[in-house]
Protein backbone atom coordinates (compact mmCIF):
# COMPACT_ATOMS: atom_id res chain seq x y z
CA UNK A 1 79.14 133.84 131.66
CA UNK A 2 82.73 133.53 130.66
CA UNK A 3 83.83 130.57 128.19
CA UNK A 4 86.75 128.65 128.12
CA UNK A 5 90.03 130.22 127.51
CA UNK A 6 91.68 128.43 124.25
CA UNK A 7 94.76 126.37 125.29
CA UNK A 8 98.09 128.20 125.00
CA UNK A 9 99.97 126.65 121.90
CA UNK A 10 103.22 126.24 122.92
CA UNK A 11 105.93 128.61 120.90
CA UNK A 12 108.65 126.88 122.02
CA UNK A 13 110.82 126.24 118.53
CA UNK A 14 110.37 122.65 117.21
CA UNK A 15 113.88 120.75 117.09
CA UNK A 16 115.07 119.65 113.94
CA UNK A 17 115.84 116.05 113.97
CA UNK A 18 119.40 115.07 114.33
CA UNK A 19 121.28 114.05 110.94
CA UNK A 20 121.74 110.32 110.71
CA UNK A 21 125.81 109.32 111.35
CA UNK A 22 127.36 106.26 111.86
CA UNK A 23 126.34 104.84 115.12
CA UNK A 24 129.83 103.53 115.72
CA UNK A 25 133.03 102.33 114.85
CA UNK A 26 131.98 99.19 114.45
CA UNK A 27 129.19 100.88 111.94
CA UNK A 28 131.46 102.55 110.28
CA UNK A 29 134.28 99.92 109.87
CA UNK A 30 131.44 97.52 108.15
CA UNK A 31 129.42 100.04 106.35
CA UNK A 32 132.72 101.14 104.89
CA UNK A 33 133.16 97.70 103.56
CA UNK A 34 130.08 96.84 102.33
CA UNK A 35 130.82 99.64 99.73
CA UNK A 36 134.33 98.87 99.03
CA UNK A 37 132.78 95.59 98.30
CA UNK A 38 130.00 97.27 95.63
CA UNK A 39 133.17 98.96 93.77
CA UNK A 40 133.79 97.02 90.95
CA UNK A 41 135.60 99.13 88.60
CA UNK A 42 135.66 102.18 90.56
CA UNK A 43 134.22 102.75 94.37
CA UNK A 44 133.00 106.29 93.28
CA UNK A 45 129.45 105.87 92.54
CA UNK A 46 129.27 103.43 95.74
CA UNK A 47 130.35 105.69 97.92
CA UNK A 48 128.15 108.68 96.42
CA UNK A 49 125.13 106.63 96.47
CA UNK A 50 125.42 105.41 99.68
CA UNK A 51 126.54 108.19 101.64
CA UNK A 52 124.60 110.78 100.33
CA UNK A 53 121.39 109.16 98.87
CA UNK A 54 120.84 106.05 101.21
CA UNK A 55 122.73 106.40 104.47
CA UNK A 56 122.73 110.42 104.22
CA UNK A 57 125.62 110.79 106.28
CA UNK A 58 127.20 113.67 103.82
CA UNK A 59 125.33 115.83 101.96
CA UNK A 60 125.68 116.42 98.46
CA UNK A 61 127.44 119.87 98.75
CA UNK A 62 129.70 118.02 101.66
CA UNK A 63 130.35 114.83 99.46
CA UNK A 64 131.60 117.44 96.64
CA UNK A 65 134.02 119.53 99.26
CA UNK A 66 135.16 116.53 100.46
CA UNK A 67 136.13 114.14 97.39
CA UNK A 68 137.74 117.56 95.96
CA UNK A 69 140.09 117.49 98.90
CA UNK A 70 140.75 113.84 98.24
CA UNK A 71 141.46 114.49 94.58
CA UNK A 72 144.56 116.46 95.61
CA UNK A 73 146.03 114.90 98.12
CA UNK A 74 148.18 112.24 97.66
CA UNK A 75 147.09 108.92 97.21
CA UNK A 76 143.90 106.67 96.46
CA UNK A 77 141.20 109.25 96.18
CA UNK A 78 138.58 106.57 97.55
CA UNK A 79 140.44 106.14 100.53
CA UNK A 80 141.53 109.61 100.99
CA UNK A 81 137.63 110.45 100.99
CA UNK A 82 136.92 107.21 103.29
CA UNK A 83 139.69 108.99 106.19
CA UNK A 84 137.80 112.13 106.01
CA UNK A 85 134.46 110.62 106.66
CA UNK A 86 135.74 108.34 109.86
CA UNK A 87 137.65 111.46 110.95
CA UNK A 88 134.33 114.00 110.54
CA UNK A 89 132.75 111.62 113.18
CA UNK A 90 134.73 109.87 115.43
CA UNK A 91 138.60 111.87 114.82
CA UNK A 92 141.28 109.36 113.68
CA UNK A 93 139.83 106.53 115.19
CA UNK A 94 137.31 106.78 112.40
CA UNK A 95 139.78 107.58 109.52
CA UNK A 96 141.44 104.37 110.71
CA UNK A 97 138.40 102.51 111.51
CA UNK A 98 137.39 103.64 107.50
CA UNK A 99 140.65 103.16 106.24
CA UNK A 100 140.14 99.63 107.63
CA UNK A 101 136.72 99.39 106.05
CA UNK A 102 138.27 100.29 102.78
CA UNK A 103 140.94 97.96 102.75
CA UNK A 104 139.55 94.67 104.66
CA UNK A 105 137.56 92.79 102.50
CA UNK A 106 139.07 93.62 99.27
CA UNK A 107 141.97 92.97 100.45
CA UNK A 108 141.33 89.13 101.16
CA UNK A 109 138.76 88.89 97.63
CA UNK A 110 141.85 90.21 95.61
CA UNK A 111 144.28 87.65 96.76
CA UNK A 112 141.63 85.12 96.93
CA UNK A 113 140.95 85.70 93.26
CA UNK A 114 144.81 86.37 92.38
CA UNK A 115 145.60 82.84 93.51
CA UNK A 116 142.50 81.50 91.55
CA UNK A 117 143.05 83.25 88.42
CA UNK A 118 146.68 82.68 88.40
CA UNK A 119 147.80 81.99 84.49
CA UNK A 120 144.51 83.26 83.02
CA UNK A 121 145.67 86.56 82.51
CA UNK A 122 146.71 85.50 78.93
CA UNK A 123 143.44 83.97 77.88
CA UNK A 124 141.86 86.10 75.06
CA UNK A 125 138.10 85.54 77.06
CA UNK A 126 139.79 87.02 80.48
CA UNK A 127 140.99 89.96 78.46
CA UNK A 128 137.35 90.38 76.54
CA UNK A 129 136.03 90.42 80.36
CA UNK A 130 138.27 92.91 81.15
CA UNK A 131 137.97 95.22 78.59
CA UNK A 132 134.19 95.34 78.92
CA UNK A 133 134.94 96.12 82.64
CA UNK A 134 136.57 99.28 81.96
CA UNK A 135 133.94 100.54 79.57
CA UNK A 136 131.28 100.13 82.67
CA UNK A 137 133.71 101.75 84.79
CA UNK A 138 134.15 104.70 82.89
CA UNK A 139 130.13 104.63 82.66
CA UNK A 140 130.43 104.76 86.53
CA UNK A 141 132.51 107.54 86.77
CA UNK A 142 130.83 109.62 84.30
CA UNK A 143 126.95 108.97 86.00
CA UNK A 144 128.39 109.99 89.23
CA UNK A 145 129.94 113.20 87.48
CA UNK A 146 126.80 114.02 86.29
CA UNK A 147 124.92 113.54 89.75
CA UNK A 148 127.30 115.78 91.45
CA UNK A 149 126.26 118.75 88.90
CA UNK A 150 123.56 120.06 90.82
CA UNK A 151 125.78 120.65 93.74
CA UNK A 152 127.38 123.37 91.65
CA UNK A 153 124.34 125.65 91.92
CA UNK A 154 124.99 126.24 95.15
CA UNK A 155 128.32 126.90 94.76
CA UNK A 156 129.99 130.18 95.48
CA UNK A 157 131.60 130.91 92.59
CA UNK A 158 128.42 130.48 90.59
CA UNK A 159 127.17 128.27 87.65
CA UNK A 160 128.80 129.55 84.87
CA UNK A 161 132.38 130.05 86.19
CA UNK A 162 131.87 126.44 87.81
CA UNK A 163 130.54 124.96 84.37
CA UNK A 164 133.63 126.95 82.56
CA UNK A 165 136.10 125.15 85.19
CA UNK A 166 134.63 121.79 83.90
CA UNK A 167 134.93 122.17 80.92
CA UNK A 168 138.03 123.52 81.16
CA UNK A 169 139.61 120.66 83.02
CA UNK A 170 137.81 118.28 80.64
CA UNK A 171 139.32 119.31 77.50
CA UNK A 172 142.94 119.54 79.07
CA UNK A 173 142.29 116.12 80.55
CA UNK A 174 140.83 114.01 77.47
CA UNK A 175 141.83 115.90 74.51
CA UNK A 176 145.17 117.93 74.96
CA UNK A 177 146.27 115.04 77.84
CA UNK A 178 147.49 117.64 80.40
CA UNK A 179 149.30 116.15 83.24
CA UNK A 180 146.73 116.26 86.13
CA UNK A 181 149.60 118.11 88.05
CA UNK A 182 149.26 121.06 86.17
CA UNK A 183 145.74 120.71 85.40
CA UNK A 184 145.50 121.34 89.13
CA UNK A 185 148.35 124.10 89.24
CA UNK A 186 146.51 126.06 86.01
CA UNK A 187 143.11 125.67 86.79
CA UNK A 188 142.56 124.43 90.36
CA UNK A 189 145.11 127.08 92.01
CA UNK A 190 142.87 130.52 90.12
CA UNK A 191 139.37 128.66 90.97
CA UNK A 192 140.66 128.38 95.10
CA UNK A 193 141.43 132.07 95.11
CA UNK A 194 138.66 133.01 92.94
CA UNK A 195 136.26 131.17 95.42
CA UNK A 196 138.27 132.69 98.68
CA UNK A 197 137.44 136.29 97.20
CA UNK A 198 133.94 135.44 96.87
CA UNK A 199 133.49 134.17 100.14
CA UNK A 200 135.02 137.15 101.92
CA UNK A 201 133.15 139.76 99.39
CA UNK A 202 130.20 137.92 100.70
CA UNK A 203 131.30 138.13 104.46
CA UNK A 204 131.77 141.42 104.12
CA UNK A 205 128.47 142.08 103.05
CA UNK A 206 127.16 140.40 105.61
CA UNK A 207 129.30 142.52 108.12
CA UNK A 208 127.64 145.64 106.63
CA UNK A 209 124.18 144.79 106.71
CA UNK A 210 124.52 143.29 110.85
């Protein structure tokens, strides 16, 4: 007597889940301004955390491409970073929808608090405040800094050329105050070709081997 035949088990490939996005304009517009809102003293950190930790619409390798490109160009680098995110999804109606997003908001609390705090500019307790607002924005700046590091691992110029650049950049920055013009003409100019030879060597490779 024959037994049962085990069922087939089907070899079809599973589908990776599709990577969460804005849902739409409308998404994007408010989610935009919610962290435009967060930014006090510097939208970076926001905009790292939410993107790429909570909403996970970049990742980290992405979010480091990208906010280079926005370094560059001309213009807020916040904003420059908040175009290329609307345009990666929905073309320029997102980069204006997230220009939008950017801008909004802050827009109306600024002037809101402008006409508030009108003549307290002087006051020696207004300064204080504002002084101890800078030291928690450089704090900002420098913990998102040092979340983007492990993004260099992957990078294809490797660690230790990409930890070289950094320190590089930091020392004509903060200690011989470079202008960032020709910090970027000295050292970002060498690291684009450097990183455009290493991508075809490794292209080419790959052409041999196929």
């Amino acid at each position: 007597m024959s037994t049962p035949s085990a069922p087939l088990v089907d070899a079809a490939p599973s589908i990776s889940a599709p990577r969460p996005r804005p849902a739409s304009l409308r998404a994007l517009f408010w989610a935009i301004n919610m962290m435009a809102l967060q930014g006090f003293g510097g939208v970076l950190a926001v905009v790292q955390r939410e993107l790429v930790e909570k909403k996970q619409w970049l990742t980290l390798e992405e979010f480091v491409e990208d906010w280079a490109v926005a370094q560059i160009m001309p213009g807020p680098n916040v904003v420059n970073l908040a175009l290329m995110v609307g345009d990666r999804y929905f073309g320029w109606r997102g980069a204006l929808a997230a220009l939008g997003g950017m801008l909004f908001l802050p827009l109306l609390v600024v002037m809101a608090l402008t006409i508030a705090l009108s003549g307290l500019g002087q006051v020696a307790q207004v300064q204080g405040a504002l002084r101890g607002m800078g030291a928690v924005s450089a704090g900002l700046i420098a913990g998102t800094g040092l979340r983007l590091v492990p993004a260099l691992r992957s990078n294809v110029m490797g660690l230790l050329v990409c930890t070289g650049l950094v320190g590089l950049t930091f020392v004509s920055i903060a200690w011989l105050r470079v202008p960032l013009g020709w910090v970027l003409l000295g050292l970002g100019l060498p690291a684009f070709f450097w990183a455009l030879r290493q991508i075809q060597q490794i292209q080419s490779r790959q052409g041999d081997g196929a």
